[in-house]
Protein backbone atom coordinates (compact mmCIF):
# COMPACT_ATOMS: atom_id res chain seq x y z
CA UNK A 1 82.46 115.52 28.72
CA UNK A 2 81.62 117.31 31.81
CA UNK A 3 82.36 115.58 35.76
CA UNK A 4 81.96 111.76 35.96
CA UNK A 5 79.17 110.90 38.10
CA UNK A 6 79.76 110.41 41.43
CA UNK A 7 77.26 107.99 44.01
CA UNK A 8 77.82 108.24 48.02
CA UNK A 9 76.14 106.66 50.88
CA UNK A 10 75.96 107.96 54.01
CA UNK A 11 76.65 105.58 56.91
CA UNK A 12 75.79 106.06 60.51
CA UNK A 13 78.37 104.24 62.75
CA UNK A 14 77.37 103.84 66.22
CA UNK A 15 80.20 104.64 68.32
CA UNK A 16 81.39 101.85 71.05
CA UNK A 17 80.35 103.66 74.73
CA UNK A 18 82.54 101.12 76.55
CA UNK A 19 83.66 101.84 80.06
CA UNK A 20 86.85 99.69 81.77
CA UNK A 21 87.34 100.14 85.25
CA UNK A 22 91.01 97.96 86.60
CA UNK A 23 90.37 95.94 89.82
CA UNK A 24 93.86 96.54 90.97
CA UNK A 25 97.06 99.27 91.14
CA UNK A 26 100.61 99.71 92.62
CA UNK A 27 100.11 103.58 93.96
CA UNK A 28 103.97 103.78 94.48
CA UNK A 29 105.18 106.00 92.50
CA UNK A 30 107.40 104.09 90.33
CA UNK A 31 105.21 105.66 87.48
CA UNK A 32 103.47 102.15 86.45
CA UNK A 33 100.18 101.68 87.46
CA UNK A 34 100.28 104.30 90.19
CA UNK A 35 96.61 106.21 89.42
CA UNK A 36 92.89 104.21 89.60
CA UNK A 37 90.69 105.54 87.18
CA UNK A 38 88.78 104.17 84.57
CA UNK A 39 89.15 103.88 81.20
CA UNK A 40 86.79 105.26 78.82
CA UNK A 41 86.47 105.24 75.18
CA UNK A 42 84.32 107.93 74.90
CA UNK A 43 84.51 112.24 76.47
CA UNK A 44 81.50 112.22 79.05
CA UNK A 45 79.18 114.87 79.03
CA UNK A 46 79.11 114.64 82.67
CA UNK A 47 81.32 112.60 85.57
CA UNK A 48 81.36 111.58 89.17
CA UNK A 49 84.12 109.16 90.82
CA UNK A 50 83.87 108.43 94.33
CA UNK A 51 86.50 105.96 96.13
CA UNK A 52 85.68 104.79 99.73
CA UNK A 53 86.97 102.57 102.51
CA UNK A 54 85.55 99.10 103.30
CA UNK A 55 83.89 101.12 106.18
CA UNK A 56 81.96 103.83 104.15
CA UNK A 57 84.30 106.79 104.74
CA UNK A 58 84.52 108.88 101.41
CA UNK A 59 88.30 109.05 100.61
CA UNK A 60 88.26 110.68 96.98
CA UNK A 61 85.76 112.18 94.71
CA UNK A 62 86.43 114.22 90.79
CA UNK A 63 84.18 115.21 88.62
CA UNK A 64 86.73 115.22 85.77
CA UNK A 65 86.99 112.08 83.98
CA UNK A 66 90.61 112.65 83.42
CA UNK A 67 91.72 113.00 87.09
CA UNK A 68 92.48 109.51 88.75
CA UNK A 69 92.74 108.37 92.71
CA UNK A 70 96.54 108.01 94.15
CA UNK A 71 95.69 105.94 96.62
CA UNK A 72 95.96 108.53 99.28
CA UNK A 73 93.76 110.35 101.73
CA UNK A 74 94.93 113.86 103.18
CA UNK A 75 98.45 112.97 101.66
CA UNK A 76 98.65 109.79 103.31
CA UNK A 77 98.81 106.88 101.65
CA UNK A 78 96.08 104.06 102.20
CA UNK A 79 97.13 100.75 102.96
CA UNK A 80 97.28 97.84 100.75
CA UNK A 81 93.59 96.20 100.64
CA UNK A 82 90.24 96.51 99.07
CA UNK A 83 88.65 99.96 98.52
CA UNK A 84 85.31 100.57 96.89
CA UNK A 85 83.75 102.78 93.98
CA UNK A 86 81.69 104.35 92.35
CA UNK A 87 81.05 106.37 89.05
CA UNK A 88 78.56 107.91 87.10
CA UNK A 89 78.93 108.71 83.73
CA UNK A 90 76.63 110.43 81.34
CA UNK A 91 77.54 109.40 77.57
CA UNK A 92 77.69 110.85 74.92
CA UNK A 93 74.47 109.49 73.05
CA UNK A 94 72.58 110.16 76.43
CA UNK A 95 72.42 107.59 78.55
CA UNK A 96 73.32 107.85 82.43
CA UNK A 97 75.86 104.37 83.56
CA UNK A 98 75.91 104.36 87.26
CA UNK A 99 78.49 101.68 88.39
CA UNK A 100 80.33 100.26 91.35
CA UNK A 101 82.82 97.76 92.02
CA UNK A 102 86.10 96.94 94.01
CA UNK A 103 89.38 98.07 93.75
CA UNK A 104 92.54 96.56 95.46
CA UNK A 105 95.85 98.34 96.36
CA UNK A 106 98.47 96.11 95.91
CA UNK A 107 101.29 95.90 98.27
């Protein structure tokens, strides 16, 4: 009788390259909430964060994706308020996202 035939197809699924960055965190330390990073659904191939004051001064920067801001500076915490950012992210398919918003420490 021999093997029963077999048919395949072979499907190409484009994998979602979807970046979330929060607006807001509680750096605390009650273990909720406490880091800023963003949330990616995808391993870059290559990573910058930088997090500065309202005034320009440069108060954190990683190059790994998996390291997040405390909300500190020199070991001292920032006060609550509005902090900028910035990231760029190369993906995995190639493209470069460059990106900046607002984030707010909450009191």
């Amino acid at each position: 009788a021999g093997a029963p035939v077999s048919r395949s197809n072979t499907v190409v699924a484009e994998l979602a390259e979807n970046i979330y960055m929060p607006n807001a965190f509680t750096p605390d330390g009650n273990g909720l909430n406490d880091i800023f990073m963003p949330v990616l659904s995808f391993m870059p191939v290559s990573y910058e964060m930088r997090i500065y004051s309202r005034n320009g001064m440069l108060l954190f920067s990683t190059g790994d994706y998996a390291a997040g801001w405390d909300g500190r500076y020199h070991d001292t915490p920032m006060p609550s308020g509005v902090y900028l950012w910035s990231i760029m992210v190369e993906t995995p398919s190639g493209r470069t996202e460059t990106r900046r918003g607002t984030v707010t420490i909450m009191p």
